[in-house]
PDB file of N, CA and C in Angstrom:
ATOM      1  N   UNK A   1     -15.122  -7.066  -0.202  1.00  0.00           N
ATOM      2  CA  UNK A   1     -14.579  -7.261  -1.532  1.00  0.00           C
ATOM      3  C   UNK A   1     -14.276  -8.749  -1.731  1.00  0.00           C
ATOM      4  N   UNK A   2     -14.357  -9.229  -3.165  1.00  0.00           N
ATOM      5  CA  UNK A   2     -14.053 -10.907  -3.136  1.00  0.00           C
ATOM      6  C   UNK A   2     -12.660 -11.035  -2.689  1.00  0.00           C
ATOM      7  N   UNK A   3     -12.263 -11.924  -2.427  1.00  0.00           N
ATOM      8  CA  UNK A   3     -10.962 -12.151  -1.986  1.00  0.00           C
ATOM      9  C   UNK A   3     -10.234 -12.544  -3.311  1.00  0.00           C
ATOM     10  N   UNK A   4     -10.437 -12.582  -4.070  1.00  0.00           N
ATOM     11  CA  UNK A   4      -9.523 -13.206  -5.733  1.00  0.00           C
ATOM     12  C   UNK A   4      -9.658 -11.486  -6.123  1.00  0.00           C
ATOM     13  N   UNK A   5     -10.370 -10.448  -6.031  1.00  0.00           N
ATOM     14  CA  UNK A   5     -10.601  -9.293  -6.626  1.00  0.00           C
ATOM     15  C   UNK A   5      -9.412  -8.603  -6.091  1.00  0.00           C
ATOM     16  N   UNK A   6      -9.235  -8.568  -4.601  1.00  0.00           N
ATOM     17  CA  UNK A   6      -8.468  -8.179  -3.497  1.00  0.00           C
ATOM     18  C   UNK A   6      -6.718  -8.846  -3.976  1.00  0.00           C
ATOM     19  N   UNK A   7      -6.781  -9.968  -4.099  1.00  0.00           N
ATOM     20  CA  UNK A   7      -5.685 -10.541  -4.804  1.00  0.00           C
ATOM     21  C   UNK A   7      -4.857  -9.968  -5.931  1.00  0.00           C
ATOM     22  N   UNK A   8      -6.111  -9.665  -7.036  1.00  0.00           N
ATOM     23  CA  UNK A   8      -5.743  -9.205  -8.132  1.00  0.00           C
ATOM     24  C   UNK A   8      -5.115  -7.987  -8.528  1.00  0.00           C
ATOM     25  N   UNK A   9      -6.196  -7.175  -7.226  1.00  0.00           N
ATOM     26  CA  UNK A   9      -5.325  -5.939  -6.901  1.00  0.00           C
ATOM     27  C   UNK A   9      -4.062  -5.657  -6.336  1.00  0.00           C
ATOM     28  N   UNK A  10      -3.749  -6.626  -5.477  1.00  0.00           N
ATOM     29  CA  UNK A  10      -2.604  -6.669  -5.059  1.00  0.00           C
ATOM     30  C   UNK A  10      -1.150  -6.847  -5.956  1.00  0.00           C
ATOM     31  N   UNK A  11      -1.345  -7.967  -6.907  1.00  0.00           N
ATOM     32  CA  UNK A  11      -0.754  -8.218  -7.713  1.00  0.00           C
ATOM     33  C   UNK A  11      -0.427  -7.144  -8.947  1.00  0.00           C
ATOM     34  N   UNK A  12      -1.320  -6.317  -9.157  1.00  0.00           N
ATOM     35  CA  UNK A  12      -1.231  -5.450 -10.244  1.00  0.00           C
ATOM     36  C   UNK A  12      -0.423  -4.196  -9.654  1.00  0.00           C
ATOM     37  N   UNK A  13      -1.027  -3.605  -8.376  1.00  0.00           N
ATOM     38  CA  UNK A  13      -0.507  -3.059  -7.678  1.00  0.00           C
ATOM     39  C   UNK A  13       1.053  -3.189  -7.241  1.00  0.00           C
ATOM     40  N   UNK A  14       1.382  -4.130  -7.017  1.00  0.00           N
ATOM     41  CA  UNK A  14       2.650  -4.890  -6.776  1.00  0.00           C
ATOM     42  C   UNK A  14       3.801  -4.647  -7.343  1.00  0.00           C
ATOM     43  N   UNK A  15       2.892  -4.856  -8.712  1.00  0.00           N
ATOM     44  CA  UNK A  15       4.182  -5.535  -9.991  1.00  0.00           C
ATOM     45  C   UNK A  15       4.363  -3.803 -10.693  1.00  0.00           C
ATOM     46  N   UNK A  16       3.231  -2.888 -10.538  1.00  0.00           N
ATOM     47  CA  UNK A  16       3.211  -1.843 -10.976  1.00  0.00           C
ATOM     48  C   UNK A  16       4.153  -0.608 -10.151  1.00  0.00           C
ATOM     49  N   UNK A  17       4.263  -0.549  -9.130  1.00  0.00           N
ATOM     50  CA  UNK A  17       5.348  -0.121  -8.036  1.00  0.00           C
ATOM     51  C   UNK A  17       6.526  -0.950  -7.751  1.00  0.00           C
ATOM     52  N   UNK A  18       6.426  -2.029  -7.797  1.00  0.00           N
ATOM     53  CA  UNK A  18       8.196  -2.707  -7.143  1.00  0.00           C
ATOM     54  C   UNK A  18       8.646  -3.055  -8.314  1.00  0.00           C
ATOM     55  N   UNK A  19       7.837  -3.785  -9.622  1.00  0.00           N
ATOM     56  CA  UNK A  19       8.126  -4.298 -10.557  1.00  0.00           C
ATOM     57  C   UNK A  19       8.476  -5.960 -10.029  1.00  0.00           C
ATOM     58  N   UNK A  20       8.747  -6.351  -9.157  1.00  0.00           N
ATOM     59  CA  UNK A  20       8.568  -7.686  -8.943  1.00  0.00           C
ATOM     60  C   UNK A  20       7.249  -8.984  -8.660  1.00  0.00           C
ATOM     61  N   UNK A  21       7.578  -9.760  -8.576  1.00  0.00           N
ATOM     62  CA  UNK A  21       6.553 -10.981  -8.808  1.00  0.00           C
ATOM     63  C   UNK A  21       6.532 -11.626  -9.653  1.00  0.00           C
ATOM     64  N   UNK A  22       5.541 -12.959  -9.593  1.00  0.00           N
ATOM     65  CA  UNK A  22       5.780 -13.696 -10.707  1.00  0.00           C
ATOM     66  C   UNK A  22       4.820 -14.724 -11.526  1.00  0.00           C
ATOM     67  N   UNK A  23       4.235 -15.527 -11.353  1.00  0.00           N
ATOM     68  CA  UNK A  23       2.958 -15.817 -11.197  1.00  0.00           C
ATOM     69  C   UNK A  23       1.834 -15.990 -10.845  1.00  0.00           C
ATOM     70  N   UNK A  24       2.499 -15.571  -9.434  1.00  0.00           N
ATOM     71  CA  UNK A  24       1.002 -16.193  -8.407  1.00  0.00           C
ATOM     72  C   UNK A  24       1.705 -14.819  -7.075  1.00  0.00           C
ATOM     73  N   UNK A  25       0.154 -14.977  -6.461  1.00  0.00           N
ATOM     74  CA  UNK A  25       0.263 -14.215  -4.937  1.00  0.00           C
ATOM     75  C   UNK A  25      -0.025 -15.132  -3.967  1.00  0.00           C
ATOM     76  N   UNK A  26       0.455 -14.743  -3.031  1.00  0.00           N
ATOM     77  CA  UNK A  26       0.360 -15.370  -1.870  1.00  0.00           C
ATOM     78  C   UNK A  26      -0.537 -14.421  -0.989  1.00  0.00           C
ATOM     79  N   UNK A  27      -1.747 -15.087  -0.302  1.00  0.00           N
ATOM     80  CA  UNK A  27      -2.813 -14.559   0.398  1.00  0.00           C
ATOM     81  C   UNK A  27      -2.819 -15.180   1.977  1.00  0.00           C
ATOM     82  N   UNK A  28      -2.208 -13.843   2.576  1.00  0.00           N
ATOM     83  CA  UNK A  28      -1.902 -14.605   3.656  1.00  0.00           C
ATOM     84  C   UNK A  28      -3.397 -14.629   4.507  1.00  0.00           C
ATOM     85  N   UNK A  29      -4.416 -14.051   4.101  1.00  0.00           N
ATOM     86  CA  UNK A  29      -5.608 -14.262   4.682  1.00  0.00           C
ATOM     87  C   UNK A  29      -6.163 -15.357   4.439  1.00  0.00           C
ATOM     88  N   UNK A  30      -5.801 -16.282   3.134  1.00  0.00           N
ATOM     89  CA  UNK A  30      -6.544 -17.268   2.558  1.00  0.00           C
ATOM     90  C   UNK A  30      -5.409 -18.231   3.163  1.00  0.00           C
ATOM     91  N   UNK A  31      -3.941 -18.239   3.142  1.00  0.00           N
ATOM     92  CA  UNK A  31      -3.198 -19.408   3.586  1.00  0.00           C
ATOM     93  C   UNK A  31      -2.963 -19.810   2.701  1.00  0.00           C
ATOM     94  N   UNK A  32      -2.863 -19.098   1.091  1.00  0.00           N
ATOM     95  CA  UNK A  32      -2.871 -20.398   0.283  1.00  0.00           C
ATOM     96  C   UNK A  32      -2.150 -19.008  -0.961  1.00  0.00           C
ATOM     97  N   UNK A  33      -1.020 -19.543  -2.149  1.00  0.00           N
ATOM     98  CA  UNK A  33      -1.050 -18.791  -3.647  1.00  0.00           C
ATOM     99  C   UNK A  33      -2.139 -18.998  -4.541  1.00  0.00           C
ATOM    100  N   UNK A  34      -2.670 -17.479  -4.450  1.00  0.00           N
ATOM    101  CA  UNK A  34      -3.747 -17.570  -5.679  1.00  0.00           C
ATOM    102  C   UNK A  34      -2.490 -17.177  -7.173  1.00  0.00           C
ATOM    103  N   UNK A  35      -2.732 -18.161  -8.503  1.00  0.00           N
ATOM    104  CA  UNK A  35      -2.151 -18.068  -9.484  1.00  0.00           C
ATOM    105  C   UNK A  35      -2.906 -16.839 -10.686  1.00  0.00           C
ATOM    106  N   UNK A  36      -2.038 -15.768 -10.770  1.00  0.00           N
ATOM    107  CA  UNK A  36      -2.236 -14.971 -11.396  1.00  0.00           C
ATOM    108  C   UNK A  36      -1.233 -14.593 -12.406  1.00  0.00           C
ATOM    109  N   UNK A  37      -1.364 -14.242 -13.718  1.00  0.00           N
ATOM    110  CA  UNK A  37      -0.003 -14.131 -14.442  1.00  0.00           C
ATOM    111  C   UNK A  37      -0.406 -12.952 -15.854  1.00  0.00           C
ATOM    112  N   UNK A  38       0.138 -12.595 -16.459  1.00  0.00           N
ATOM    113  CA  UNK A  38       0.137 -11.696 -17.342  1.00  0.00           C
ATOM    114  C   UNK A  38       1.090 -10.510 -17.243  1.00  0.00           C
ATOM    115  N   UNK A  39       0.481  -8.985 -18.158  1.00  0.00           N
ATOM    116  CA  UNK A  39       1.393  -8.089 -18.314  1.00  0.00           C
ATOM    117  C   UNK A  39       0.747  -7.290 -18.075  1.00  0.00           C
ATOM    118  N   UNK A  40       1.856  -5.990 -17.651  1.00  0.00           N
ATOM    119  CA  UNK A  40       1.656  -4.924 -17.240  1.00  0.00           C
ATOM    120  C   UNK A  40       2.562  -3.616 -17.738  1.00  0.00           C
ATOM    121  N   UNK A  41       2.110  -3.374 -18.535  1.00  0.00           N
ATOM    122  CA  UNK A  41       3.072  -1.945 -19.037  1.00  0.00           C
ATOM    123  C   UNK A  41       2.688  -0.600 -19.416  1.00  0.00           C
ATOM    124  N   UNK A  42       3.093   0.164 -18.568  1.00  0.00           N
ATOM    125  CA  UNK A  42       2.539   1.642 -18.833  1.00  0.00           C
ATOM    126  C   UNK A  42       1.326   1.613 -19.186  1.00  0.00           C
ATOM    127  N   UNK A  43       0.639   0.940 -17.880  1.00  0.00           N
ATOM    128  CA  UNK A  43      -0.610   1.453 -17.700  1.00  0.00           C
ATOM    129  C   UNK A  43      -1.585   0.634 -18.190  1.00  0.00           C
ATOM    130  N   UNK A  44      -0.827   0.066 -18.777  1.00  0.00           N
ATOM    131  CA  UNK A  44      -2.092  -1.220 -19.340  1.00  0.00           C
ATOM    132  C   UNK A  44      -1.655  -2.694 -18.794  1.00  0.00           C
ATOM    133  N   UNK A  45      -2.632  -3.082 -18.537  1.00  0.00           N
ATOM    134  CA  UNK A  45      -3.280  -4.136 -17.414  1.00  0.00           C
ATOM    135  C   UNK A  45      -3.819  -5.113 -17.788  1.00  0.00           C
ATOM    136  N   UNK A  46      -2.533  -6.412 -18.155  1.00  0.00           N
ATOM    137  CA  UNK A  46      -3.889  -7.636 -18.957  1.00  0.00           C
ATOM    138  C   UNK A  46      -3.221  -8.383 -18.354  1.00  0.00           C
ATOM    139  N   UNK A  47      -3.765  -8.889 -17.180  1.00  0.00           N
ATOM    140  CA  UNK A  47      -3.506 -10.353 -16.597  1.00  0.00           C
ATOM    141  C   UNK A  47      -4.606 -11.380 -16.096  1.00  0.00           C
ATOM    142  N   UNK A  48      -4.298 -12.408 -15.790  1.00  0.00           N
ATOM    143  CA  UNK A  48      -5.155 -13.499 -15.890  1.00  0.00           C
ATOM    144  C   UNK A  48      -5.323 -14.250 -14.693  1.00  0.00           C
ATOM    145  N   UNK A  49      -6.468 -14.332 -13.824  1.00  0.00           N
ATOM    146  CA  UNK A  49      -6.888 -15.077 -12.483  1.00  0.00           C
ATOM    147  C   UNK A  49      -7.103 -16.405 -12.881  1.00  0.00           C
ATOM    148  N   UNK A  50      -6.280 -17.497 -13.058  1.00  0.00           N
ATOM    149  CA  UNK A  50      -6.143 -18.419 -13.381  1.00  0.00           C
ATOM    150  C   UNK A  50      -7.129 -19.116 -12.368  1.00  0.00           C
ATOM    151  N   UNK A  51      -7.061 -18.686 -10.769  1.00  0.00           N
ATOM    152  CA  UNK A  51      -8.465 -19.590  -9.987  1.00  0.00           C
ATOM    153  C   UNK A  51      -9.537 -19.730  -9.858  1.00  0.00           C
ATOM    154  N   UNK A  52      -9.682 -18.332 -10.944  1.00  0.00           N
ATOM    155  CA  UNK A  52     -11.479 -18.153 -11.263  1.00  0.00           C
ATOM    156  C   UNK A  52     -11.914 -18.069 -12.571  1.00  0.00           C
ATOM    157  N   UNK A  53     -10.608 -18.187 -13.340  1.00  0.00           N
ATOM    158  CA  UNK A  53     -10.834 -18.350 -14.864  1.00  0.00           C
ATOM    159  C   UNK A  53     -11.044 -16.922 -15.690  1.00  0.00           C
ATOM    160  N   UNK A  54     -10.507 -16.222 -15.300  1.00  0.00           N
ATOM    161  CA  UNK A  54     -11.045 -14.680 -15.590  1.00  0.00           C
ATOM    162  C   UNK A  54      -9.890 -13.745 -15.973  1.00  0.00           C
ATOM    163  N   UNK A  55     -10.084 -12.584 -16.979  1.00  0.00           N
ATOM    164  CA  UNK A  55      -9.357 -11.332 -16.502  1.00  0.00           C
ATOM    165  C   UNK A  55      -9.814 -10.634 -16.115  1.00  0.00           C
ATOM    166  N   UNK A  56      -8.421  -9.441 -15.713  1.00  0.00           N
ATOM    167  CA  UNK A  56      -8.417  -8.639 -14.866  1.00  0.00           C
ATOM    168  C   UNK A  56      -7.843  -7.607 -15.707  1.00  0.00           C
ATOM    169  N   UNK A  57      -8.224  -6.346 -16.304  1.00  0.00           N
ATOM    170  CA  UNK A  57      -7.486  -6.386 -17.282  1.00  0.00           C
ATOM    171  C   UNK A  57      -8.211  -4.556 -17.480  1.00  0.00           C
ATOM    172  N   UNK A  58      -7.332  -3.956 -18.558  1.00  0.00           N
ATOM    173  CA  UNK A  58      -7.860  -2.470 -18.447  1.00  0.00           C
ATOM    174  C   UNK A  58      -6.603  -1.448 -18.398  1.00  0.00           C
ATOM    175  N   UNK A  59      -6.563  -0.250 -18.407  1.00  0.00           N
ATOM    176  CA  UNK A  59      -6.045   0.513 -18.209  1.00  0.00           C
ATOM    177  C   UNK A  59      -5.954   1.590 -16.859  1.00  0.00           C
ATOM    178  N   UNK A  60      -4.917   1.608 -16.174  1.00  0.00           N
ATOM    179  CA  UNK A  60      -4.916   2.343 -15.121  1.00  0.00           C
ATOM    180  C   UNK A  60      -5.042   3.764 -15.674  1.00  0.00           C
ATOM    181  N   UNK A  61      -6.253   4.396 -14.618  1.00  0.00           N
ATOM    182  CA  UNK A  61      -6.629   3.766 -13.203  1.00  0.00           C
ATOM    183  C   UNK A  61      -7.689   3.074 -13.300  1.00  0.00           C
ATOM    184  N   UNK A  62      -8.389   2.718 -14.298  1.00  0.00           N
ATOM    185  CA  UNK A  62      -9.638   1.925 -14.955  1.00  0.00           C
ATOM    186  C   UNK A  62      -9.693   0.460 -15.186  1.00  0.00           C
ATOM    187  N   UNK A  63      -9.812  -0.408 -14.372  1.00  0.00           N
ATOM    188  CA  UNK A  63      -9.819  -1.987 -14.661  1.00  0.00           C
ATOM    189  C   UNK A  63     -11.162  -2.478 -14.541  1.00  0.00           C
ATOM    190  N   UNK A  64     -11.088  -3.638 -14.983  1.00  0.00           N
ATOM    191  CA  UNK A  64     -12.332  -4.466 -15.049  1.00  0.00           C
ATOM    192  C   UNK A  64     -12.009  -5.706 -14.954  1.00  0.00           C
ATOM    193  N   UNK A  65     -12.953  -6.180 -13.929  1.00  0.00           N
ATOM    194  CA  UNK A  65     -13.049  -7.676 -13.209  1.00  0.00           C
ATOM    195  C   UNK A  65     -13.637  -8.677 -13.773  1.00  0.00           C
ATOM    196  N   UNK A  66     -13.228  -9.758 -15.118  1.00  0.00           N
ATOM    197  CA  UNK A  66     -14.300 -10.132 -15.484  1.00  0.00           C
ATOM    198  C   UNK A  66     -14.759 -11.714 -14.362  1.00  0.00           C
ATOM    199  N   UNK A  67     -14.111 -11.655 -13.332  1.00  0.00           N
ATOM    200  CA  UNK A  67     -14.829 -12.588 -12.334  1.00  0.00           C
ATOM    201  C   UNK A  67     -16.148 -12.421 -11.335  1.00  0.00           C
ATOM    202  N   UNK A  68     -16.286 -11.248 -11.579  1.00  0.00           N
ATOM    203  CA  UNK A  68     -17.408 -10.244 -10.951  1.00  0.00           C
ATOM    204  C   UNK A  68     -18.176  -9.207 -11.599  1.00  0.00           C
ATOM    205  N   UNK A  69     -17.723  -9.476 -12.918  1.00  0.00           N
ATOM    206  CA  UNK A  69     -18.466  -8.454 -13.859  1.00  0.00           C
ATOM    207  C   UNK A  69     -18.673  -7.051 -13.030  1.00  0.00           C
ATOM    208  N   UNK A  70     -17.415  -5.969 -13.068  1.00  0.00           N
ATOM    209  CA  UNK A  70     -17.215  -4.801 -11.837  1.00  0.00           C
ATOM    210  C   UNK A  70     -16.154  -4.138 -12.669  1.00  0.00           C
ATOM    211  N   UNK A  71     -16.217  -2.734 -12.434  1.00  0.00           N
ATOM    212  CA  UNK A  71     -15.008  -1.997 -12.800  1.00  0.00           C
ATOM    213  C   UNK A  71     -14.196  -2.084 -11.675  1.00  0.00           C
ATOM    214  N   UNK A  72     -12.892  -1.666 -11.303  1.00  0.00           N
ATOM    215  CA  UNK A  72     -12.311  -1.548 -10.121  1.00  0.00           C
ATOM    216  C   UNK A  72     -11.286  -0.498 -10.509  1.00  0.00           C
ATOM    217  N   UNK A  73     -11.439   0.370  -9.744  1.00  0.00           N
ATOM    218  CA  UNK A  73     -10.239   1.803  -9.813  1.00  0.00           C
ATOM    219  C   UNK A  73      -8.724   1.666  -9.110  1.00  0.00           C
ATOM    220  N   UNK A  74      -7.547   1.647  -9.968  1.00  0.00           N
ATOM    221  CA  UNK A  74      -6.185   1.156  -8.814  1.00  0.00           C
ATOM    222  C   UNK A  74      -5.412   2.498  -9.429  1.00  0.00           C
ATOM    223  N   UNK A  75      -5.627   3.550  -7.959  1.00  0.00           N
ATOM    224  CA  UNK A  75      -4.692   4.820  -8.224  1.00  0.00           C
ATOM    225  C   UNK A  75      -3.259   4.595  -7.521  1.00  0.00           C
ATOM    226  N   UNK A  76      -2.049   4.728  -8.288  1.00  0.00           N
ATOM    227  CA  UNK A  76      -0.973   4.361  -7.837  1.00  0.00           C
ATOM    228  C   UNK A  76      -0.306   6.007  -7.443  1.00  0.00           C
ATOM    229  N   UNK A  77       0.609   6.400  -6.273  1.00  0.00           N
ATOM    230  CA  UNK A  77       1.452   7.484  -6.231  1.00  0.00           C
ATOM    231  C   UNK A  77       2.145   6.681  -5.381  1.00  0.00           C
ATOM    232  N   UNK A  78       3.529   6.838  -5.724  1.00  0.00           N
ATOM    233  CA  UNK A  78       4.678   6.646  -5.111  1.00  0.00           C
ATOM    234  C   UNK A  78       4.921   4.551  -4.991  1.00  0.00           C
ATOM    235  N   UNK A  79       4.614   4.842  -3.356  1.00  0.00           N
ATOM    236  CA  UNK A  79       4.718   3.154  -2.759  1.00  0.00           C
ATOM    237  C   UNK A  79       3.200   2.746  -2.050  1.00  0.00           C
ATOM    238  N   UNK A  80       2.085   4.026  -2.434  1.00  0.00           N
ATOM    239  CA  UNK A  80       0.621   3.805  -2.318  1.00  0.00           C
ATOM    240  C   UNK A  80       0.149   3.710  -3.056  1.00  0.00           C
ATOM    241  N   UNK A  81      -1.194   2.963  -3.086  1.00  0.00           N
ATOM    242  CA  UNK A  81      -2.113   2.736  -4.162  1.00  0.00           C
ATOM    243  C   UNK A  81      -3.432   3.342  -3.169  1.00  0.00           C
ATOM    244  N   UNK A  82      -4.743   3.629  -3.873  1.00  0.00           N
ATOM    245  CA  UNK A  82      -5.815   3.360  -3.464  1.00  0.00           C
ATOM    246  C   UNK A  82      -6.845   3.141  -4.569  1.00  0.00           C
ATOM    247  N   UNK A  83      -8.072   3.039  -4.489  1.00  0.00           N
ATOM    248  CA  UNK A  83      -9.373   2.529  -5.569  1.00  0.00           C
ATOM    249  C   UNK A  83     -10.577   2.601  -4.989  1.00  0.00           C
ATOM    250  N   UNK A  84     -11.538   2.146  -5.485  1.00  0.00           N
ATOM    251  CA  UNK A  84     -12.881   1.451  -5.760  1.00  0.00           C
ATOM    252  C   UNK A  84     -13.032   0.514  -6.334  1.00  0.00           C
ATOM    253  N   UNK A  85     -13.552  -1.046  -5.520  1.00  0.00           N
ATOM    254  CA  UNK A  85     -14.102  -1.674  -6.087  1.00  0.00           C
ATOM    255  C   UNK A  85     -15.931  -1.086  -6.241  1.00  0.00           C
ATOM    256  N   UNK A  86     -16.403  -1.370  -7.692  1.00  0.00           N
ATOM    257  CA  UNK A  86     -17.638  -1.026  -7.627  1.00  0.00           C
ATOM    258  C   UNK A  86     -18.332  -2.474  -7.258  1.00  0.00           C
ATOM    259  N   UNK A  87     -17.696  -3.556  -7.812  1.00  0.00           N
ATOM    260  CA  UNK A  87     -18.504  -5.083  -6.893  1.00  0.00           C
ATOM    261  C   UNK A  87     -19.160  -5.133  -5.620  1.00  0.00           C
ATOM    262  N   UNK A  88     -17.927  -4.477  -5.326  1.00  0.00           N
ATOM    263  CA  UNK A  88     -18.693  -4.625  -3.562  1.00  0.00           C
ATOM    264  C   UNK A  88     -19.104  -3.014  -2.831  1.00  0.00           C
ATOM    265  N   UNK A  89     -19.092  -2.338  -3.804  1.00  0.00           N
ATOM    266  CA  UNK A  89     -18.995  -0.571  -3.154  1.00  0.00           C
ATOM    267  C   UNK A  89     -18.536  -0.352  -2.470  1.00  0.00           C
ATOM    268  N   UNK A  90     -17.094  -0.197  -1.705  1.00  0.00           N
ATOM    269  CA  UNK A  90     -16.294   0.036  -1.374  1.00  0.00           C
ATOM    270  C   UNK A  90     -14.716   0.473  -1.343  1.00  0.00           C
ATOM    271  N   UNK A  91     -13.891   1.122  -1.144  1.00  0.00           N
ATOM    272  CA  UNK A  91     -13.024   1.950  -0.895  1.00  0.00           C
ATOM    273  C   UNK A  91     -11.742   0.962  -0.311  1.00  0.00           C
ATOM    274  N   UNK A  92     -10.730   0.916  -0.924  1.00  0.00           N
ATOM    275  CA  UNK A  92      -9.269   0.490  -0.100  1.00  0.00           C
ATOM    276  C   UNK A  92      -8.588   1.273  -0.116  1.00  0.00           C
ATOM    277  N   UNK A  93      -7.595   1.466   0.513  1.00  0.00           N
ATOM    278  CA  UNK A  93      -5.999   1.794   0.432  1.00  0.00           C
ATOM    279  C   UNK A  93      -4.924   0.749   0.391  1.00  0.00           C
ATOM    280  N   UNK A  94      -3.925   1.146  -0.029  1.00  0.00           N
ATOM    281  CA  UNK A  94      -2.673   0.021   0.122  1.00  0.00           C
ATOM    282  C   UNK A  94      -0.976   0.586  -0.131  1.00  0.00           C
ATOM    283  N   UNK A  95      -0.307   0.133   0.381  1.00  0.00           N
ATOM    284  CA  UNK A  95       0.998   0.283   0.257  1.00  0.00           C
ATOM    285  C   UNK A  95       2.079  -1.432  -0.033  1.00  0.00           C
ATOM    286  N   UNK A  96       3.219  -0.563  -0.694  1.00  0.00           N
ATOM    287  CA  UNK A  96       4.058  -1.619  -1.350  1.00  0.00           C
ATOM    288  C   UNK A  96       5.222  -1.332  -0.930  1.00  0.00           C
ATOM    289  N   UNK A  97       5.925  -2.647  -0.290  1.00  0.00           N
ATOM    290  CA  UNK A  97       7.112  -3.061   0.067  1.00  0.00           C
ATOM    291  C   UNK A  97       7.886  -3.453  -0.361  1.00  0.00           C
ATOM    292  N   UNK A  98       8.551  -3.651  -1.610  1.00  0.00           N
ATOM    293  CA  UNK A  98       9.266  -4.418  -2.156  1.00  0.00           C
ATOM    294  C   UNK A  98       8.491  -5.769  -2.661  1.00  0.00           C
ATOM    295  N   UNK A  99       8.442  -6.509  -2.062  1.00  0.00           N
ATOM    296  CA  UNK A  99       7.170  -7.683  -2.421  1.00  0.00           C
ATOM    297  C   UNK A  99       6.060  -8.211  -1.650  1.00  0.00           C
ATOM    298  N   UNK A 100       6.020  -6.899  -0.789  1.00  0.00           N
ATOM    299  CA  UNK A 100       4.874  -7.312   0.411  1.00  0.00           C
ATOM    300  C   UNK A 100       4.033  -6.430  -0.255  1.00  0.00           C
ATOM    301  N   UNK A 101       3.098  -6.383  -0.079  1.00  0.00           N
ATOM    302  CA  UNK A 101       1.533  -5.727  -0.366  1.00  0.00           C
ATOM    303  C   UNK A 101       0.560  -5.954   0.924  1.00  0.00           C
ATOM    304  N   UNK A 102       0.093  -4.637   1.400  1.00  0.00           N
ATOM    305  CA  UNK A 102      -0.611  -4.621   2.138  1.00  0.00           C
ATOM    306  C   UNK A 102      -2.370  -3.848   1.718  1.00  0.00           C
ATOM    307  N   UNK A 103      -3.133  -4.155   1.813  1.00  0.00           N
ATOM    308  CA  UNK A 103      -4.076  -3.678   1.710  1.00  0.00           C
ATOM    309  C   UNK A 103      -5.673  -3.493   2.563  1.00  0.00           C
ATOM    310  N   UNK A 104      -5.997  -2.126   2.660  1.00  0.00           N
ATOM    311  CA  UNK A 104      -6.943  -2.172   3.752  1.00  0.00           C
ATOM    312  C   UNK A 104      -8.504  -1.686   3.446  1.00  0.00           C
ATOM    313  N   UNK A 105      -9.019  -2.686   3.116  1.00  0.00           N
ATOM    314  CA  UNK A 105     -10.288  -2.799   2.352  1.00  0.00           C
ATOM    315  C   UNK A 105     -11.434  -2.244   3.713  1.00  0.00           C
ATOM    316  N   UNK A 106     -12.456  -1.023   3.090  1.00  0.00           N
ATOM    317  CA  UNK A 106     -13.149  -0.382   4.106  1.00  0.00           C
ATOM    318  C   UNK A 106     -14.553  -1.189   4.196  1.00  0.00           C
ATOM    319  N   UNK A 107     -14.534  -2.035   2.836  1.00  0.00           N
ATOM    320  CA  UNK A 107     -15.767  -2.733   3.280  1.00  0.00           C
ATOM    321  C   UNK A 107     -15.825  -3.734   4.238  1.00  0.00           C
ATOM    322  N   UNK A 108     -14.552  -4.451   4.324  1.00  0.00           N
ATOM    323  CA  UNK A 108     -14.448  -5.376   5.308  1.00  0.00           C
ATOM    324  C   UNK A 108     -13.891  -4.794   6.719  1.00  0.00           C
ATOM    325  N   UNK A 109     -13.483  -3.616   6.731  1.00  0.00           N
ATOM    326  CA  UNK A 109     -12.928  -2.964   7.655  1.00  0.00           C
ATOM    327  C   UNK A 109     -11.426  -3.905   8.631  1.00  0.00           C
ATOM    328  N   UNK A 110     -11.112  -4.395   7.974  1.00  0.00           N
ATOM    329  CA  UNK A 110      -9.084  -4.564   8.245  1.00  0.00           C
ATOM    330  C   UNK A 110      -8.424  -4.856   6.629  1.00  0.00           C
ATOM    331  N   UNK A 111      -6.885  -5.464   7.300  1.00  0.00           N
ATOM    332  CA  UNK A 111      -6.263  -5.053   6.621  1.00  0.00           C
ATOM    333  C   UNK A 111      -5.941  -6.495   5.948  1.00  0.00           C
ATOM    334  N   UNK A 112      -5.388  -6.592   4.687  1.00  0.00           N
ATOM    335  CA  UNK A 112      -4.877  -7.762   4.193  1.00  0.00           C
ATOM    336  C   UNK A 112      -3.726  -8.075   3.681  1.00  0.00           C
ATOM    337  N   UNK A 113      -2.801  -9.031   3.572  1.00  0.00           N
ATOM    338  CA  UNK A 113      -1.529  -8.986   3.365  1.00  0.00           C
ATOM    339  C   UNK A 113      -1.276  -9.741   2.234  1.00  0.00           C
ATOM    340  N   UNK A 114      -0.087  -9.922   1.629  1.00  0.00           N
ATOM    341  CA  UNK A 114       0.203 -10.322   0.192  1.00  0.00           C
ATOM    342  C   UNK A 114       1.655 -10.220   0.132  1.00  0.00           C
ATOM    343  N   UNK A 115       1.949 -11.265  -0.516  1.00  0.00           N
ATOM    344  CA  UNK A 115       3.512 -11.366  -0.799  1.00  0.00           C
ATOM    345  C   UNK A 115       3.567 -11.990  -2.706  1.00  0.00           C
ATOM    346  N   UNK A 116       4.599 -10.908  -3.064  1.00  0.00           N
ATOM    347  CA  UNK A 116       4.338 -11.396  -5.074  1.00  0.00           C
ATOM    348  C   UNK A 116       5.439 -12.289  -4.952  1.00  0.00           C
TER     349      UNK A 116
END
């Protein structure tokens, strides 16, 4: 999965279960905050990947990537999420901590971390 896609999910995911975060994620695979910002309310999904110039944007569980031209599926229950990215055809899971985000993408086969 792209790593800004993976991000994005995290962030939506995030802010949609803890309700916290704030502009940007922190990618602890990349070492670096990717800047992401927008809204999220009951289910609707319009925020903005400021590092790739793109939204991310849609209605849960239905989003669309416009950095990859891709739908991406983010099913939320409880303090889990899981999806489909169709970009890369593949399957994640993930869980939410308060402001940690973890996520474990099957195309790449481990796991990735995130702080909002």
């Amino acid at each position: 999965m792209n790593p800004n896609t993976r991000a994005c999910i995290a962030y939506v995911a995030g802010k949609s279960i803890s309700g916290s975060g704030g502009s940007h994620v922190y990618d602890y695979s990349q070492s670096r905050h990717v800047s992401i910002g927008g809204s999220i309310n009951n289910g609707s999904v319009s925020v903005y990947d400021y590092d790739r110039g793109c939204h991310f944007s849609g209605t849960l569980p239905q989003l669309y990537d416009y950095g990859i031209s891709a739908h991406v599926t983010i099913e939320i229950a409880g303090t889990q999420f899981k999806g489909y990215d169709y970009g890369s055809g593949h399957h994640y899971t993930g869980t939410v901590n308060g402001s940690s985000v973890s996520i474990y993408d099957y195309g790449e086969s481990q796991h990735f971390n995130y702080n909002l």
